[in-house]
Protein backbone atom coordinates (compact mmCIF):
# COMPACT_ATOMS: atom_id res chain seq x y z
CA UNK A 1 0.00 0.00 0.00
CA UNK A 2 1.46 3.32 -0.85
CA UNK A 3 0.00 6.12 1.40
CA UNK A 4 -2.57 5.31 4.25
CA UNK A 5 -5.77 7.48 3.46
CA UNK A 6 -8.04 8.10 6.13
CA UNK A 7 -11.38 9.57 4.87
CA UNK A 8 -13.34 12.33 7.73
CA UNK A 9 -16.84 12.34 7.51
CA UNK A 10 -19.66 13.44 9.72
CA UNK A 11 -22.54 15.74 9.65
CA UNK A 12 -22.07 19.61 8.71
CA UNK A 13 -20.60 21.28 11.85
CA UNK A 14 -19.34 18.72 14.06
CA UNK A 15 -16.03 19.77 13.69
CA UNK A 16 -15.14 18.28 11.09
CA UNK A 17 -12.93 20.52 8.91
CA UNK A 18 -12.10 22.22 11.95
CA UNK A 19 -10.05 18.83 12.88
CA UNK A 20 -8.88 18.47 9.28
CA UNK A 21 -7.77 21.97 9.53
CA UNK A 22 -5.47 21.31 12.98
CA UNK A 23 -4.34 18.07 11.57
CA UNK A 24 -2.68 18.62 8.69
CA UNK A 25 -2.68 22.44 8.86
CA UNK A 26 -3.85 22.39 5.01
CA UNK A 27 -6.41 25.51 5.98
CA UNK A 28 -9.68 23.58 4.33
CA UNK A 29 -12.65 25.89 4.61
CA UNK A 30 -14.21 25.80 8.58
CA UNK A 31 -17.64 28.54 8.00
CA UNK A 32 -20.48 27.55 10.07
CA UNK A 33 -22.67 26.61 7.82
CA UNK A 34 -23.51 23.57 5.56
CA UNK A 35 -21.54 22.52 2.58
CA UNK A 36 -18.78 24.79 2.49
CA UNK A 37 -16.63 21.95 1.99
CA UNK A 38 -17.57 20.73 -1.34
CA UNK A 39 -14.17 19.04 -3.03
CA UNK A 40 -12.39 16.55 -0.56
CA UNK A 41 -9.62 18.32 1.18
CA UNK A 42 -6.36 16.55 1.45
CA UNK A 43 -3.35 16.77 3.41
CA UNK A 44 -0.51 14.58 3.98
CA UNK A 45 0.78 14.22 7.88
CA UNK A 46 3.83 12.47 8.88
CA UNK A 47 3.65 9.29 11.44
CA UNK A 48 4.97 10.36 14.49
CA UNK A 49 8.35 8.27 15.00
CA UNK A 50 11.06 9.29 17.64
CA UNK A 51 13.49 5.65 16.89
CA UNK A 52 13.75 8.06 13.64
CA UNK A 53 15.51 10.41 15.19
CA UNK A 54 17.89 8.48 17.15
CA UNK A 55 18.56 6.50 14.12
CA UNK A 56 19.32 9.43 12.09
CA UNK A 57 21.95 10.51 14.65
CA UNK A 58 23.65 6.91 15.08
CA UNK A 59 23.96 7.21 11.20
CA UNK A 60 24.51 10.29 10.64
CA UNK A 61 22.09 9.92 7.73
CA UNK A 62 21.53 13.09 5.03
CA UNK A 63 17.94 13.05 5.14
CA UNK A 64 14.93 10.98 7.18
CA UNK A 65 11.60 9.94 5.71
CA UNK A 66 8.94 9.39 8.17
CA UNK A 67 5.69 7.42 6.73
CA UNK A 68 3.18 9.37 6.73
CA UNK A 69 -0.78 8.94 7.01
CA UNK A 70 -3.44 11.05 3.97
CA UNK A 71 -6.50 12.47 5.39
CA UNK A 72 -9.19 13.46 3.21
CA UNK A 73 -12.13 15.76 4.68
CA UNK A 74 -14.75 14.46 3.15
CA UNK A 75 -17.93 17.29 2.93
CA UNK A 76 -21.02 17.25 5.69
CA UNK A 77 -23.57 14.35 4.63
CA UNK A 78 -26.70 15.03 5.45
CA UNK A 79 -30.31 12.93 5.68
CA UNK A 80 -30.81 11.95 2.26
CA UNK A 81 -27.42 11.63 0.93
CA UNK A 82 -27.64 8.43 -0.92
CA UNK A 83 -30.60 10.20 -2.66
CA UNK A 84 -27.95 13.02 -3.52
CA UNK A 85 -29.54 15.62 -1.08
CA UNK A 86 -27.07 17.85 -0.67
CA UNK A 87 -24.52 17.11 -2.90
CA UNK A 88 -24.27 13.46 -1.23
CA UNK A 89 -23.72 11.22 -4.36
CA UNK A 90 -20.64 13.24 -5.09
CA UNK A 91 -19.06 13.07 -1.71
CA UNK A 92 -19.97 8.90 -1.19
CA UNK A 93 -17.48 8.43 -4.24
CA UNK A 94 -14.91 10.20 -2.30
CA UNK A 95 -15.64 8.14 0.38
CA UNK A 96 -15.33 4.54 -1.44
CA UNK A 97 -11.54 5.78 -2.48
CA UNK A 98 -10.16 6.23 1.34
CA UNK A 99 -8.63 3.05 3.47
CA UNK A 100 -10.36 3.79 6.64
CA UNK A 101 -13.13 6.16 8.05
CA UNK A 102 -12.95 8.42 10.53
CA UNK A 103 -16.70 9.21 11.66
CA UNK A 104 -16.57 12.82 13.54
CA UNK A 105 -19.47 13.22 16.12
CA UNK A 106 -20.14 16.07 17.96
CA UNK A 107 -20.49 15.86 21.92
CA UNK A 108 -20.30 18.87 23.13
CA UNK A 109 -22.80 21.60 23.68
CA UNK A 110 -22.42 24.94 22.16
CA UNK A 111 -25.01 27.66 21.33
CA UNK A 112 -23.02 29.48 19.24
CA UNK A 113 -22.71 26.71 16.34
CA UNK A 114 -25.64 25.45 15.13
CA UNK A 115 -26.15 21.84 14.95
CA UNK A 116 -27.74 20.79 11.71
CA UNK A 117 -30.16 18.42 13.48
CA UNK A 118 -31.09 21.38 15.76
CA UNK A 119 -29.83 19.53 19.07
CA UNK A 120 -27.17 17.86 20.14
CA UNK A 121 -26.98 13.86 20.42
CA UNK A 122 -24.07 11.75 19.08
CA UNK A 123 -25.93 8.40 18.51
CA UNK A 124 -28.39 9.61 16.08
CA UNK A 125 -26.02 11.73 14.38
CA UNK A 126 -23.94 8.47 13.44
CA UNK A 127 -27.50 6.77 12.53
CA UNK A 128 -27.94 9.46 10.26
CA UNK A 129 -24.54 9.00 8.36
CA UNK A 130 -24.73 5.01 8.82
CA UNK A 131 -28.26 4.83 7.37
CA UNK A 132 -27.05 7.05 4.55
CA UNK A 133 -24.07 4.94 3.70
CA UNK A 134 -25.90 1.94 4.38
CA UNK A 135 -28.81 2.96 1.42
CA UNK A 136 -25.39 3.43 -0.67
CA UNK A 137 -24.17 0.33 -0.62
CA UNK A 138 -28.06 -1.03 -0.95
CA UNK A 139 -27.99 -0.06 -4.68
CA UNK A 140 -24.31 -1.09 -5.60
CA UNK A 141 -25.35 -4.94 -4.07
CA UNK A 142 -28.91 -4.51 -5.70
CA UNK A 143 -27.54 -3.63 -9.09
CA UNK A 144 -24.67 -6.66 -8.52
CA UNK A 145 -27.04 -9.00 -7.68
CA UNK A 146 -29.10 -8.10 -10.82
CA UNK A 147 -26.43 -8.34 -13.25
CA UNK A 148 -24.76 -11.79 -11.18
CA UNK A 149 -28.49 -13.69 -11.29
CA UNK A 150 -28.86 -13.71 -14.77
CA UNK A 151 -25.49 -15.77 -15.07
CA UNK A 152 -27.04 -18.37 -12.74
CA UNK A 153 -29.21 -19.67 -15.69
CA UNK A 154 -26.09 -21.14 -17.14
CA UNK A 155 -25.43 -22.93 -14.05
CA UNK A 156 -22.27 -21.29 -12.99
CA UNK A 157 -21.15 -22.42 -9.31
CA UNK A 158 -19.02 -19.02 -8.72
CA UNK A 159 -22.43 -17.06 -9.53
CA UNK A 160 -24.48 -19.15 -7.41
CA UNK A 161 -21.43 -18.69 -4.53
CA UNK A 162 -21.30 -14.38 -5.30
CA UNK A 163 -25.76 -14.42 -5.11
CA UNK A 164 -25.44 -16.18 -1.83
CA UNK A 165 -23.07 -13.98 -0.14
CA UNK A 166 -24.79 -10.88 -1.94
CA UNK A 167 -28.00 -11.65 -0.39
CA UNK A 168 -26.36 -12.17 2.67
CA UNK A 169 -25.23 -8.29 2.94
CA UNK A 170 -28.26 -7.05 1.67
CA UNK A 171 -29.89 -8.82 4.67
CA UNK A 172 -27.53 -6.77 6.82
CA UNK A 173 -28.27 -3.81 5.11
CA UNK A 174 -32.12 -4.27 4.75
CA UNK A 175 -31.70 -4.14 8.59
CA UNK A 176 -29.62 -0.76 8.72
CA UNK A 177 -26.53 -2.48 9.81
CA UNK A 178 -23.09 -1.78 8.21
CA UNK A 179 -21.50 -4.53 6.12
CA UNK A 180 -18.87 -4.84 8.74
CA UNK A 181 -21.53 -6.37 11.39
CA UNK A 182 -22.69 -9.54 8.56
CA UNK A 183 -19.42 -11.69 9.86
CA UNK A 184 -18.53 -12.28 6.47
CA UNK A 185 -15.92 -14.85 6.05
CA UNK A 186 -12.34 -14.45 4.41
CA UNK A 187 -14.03 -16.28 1.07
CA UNK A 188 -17.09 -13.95 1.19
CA UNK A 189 -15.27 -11.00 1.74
CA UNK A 190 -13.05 -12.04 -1.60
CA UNK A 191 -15.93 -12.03 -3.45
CA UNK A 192 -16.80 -8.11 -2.33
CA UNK A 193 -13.49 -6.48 -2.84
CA UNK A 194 -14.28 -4.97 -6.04
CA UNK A 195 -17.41 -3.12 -4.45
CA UNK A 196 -15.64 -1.09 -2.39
CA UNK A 197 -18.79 -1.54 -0.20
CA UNK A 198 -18.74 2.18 2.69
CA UNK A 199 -20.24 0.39 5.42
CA UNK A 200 -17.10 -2.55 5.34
CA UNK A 201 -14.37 0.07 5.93
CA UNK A 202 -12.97 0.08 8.60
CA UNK A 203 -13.98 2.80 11.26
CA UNK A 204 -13.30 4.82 14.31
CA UNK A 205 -14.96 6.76 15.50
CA UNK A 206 -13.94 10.32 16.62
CA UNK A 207 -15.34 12.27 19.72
CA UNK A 208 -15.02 15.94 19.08
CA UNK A 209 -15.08 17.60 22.56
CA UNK A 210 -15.41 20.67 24.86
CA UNK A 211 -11.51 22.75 24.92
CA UNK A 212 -11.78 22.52 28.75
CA UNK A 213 -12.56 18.19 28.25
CA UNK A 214 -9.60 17.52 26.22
CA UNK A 215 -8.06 15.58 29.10
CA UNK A 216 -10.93 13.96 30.83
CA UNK A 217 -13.65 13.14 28.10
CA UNK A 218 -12.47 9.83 27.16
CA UNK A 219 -13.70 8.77 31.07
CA UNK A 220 -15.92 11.05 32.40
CA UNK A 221 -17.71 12.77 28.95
CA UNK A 222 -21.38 11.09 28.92
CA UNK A 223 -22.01 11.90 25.29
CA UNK A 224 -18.42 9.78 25.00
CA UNK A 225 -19.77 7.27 26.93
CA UNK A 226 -22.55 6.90 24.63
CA UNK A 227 -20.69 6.34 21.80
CA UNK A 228 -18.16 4.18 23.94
CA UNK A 229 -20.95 1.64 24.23
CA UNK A 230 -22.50 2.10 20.31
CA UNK A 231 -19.07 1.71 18.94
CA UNK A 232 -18.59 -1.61 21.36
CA UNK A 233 -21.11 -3.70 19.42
CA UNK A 234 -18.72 -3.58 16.24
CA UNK A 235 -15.46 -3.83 18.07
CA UNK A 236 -14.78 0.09 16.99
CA UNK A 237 -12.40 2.24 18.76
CA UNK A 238 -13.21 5.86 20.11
CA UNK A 239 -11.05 8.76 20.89
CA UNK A 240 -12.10 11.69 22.33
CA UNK A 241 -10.42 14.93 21.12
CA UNK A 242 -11.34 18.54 21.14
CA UNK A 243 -10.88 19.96 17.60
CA UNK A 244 -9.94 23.42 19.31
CA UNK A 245 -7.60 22.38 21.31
CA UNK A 246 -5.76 20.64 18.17
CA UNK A 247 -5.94 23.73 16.28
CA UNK A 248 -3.99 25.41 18.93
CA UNK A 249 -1.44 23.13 19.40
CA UNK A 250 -0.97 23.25 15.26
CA UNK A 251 -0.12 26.65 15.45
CA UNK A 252 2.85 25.89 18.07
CA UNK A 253 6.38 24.63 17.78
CA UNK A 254 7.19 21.33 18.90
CA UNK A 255 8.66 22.23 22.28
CA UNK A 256 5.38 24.73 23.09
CA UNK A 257 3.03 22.41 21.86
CA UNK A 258 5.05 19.46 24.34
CA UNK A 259 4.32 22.19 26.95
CA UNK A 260 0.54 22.85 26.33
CA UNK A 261 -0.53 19.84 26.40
CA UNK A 262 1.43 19.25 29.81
CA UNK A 263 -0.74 22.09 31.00
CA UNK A 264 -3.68 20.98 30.16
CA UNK A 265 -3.11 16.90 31.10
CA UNK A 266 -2.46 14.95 27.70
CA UNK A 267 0.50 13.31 27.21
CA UNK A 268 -0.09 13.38 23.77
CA UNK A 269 -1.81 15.61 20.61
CA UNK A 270 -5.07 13.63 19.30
CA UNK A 271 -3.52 13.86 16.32
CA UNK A 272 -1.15 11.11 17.66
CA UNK A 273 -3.60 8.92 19.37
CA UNK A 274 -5.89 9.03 15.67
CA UNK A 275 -2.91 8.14 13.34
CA UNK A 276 -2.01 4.88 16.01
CA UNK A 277 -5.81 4.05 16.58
CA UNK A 278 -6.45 4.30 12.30
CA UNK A 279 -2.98 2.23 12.22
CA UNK A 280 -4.46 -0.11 14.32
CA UNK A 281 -7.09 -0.46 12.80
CA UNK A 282 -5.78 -1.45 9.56
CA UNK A 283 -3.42 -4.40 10.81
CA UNK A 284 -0.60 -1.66 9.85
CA UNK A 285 3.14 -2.09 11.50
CA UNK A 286 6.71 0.39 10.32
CA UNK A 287 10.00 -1.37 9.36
CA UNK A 288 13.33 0.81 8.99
CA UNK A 289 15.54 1.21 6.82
CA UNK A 290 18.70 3.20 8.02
CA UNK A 291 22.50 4.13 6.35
CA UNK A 292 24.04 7.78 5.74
CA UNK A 293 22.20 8.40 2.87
CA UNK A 294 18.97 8.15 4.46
CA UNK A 295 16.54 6.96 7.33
CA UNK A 296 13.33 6.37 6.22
CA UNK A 297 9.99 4.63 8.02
CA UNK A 298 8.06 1.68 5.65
CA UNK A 299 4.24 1.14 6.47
CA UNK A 300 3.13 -2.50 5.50
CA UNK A 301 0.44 -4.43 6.75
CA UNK A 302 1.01 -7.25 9.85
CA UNK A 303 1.90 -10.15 8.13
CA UNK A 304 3.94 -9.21 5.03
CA UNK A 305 6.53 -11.50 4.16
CA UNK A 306 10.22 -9.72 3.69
CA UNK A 307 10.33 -9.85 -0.16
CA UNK A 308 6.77 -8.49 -0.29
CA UNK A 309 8.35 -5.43 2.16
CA UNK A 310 11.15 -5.21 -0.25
CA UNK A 311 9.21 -4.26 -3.20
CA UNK A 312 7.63 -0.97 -1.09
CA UNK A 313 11.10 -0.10 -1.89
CA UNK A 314 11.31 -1.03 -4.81
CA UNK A 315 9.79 -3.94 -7.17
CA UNK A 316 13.16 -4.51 -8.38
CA UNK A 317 14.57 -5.39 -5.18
CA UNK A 318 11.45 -7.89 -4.14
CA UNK A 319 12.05 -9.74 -7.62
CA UNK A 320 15.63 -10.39 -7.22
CA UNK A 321 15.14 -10.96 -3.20
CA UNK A 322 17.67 -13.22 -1.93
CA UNK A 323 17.67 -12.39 2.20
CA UNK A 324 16.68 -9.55 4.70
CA UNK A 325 19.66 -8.62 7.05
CA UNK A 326 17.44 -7.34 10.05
CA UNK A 327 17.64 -5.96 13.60
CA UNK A 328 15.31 -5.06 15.79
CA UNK A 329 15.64 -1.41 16.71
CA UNK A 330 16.04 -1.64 20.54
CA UNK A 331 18.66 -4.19 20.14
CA UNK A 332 20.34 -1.88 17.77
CA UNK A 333 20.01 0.87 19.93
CA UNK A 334 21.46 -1.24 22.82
CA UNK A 335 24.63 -2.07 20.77
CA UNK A 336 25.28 1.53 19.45
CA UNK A 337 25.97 0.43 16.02
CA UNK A 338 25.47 -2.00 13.67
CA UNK A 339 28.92 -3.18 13.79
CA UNK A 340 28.30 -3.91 17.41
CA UNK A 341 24.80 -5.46 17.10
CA UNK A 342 26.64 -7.89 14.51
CA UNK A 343 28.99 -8.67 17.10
CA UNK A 344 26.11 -10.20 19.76
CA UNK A 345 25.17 -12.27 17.31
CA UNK A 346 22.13 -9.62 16.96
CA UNK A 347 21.88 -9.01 13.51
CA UNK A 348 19.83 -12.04 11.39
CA UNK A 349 19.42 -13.08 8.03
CA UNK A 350 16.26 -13.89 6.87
CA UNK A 351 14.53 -15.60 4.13
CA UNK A 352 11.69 -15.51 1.67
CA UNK A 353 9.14 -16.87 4.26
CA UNK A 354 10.09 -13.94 7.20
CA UNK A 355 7.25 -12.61 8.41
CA UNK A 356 8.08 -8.69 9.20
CA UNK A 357 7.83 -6.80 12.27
CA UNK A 358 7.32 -3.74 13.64
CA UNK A 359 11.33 -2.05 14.44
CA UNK A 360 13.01 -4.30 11.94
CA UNK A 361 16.03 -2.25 10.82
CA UNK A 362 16.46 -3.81 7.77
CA UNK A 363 18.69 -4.25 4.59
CA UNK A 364 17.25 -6.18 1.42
CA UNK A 365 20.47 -8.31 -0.22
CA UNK A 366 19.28 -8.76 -4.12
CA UNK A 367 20.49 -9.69 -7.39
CA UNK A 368 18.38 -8.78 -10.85
């Protein structure tokens, strides 16, 4: 996978772009009103990574390349979306493109913005969105199952497989339940890759909070608790973060912004604790590659082999694979160099069947 993309949606002014905004400091439009995010903002945030550092000092290295995580701010839905009310068609497509969803819900009380739905209340807010995206991926399986019945009359077993396991969703659907609740088998969920189906993305959901709850929401925040116990039935994660406080701290250096939060009891930005929970998430772990030209960070997913990680690098270097030479990074940091890790006997060499994980300092030997 090349960059991570996380998609934020929610309803018009939960906070949304205001996040987007603190996040990756790309200035997307924040009015307070209804649509004024129309095109999917995107910005580009680097995966917080201190063994980078240190790495780049023990080598001395030119130039360091953290991974880094794309979040698009995807415009306010609204009831009726899948019908195109607002301009919903338009910003569903944007949605089927990202790797993950971030659902923004608001749960805090403010008179000053208006809340679309006139009050606040964070569960029917994500019904709203769910039962929109849910109606979305209604018609795609409709239409599939449609065009995939009318090979059944020539008797075709992978038809009669893909009808089964399309009726299956719809069920879910029918029921305004997201794909992701039908407890669809690896096989089944083969058969839906190609949909790109909303409601089986993965999600998180994120609890946009009162400035003075920044620290304390996640506990004592009863609209958080809410969605605590909603989220619980699909095995989603929350995390509770105040939108305002985020846009502060992205207008501070890295030492004042260390210091803020201190103030104000986080230990660290909710910028942080989103790009671990959407990594996560996604099964996603970082291997390292270090020397004086560069350090850089790899994301892969848990469970890719080493010439599979080689060819993020490059496909050149996964076709003529021969080993991995690999250290973990807190034995390498233990032995001071890699001279020294070799000398404990710390430094392996893998083959074609190593399973990667997260730290590996690695170095790909190949021949093309």
């Amino acid at each position: 996978m090349s960059n991570l993309e996380v998609g934020i949606v929610g309803l018009p002014n939960v906070g949304k772009s205001t996040l987007f905004n603190a996040i990756t400091k790309a200035g997307a439009q924040a009015e307070n009103y209804a649509f004024c995010t129309i095109e999917p903002n995107v910005g580009v945030v680097d995966v917080p990574d201190p063994r980078l550092e240190v790495l780049h000092k023990m080598y001395d290295s030119k130039k360091t390349t953290p991974a880094s995580v794309r979040f698009v701010d995807i415009a306010g839905l609204v009831k009726g979306a899948s019908k195109g009310e607002g301009l919903g068609n338009k910003f569903l497509e944007h949605i089927r493109q990202v790797d993950a969803i971030a659902h923004v819900v608001r749960c805090f009380e403010d008179e000053d913005i208006t809340h679309v739905e006139g009050s606040v209340d964070p569960i029917r807010d994500i019904d709203i969105i769910t039962t929109e995206l849910c109606l979305a991926d209604l018609e795609v399986v409709e239409k599939r199952i449609l065009k995939t019945s009318k090979l059944l009359k020539s008797g075709s077993k992978e038809a009669k497989a893909e009808v089964e396991v399309l009726q299956k969703i719809k069920a879910c659907l029918d029921d305004g339940k997201p794909v992701r609740q039908a407890e669809l088998t690896e096989d089944e969920l083969a058969l839906t890759n190609d949909m790109n189906l909303l409601t089986l993305k993965p999600t998180l959901y994120v609890a946009n909070v009162a400035e003075d709850e920044a620290a304390t929401a996640q506990d004592d925040n009863e609209f958080v608790q809410r969605v605590k116990e909603y989220a619980a039935k699909e095995n989603a994660e929350v995390i509770a973060i105040s939108a305002r406080v985020e846009s502060e701290i992205a207008e501070l250096d890295e030492e004042e912004a260390k210091e803020y939060l201190e103030t104000i009891g986080l230990e660290e930005s909710g910028l942080d604790r989103l790009i671990k929970a959407a990594f996560k998430l996604l099964g996603l772990l970082t291997f390292l590659t270090a020397g004086p030209d560069e350090v850089r960070a790899w994301t892969i997913r848990n469970g890719t082999v080493a010439p599979k990680a080689a060819g993020k690098i490059h496909s050149d270097i996964e076709r003529g694979f021969i080993r991995a030479e690999i250290v973990n990074y807190d034995d390498l940091i233990a032995a001071g160099s890699t001279a020294a890790a070799r000398e404990k006997g710390k430094v392996r060499l893998e083959g074609k069947d190593y399973v990667m994980q997260d730290g590996d300092v690695t170095y790909f030997r190949f021949n093309v």
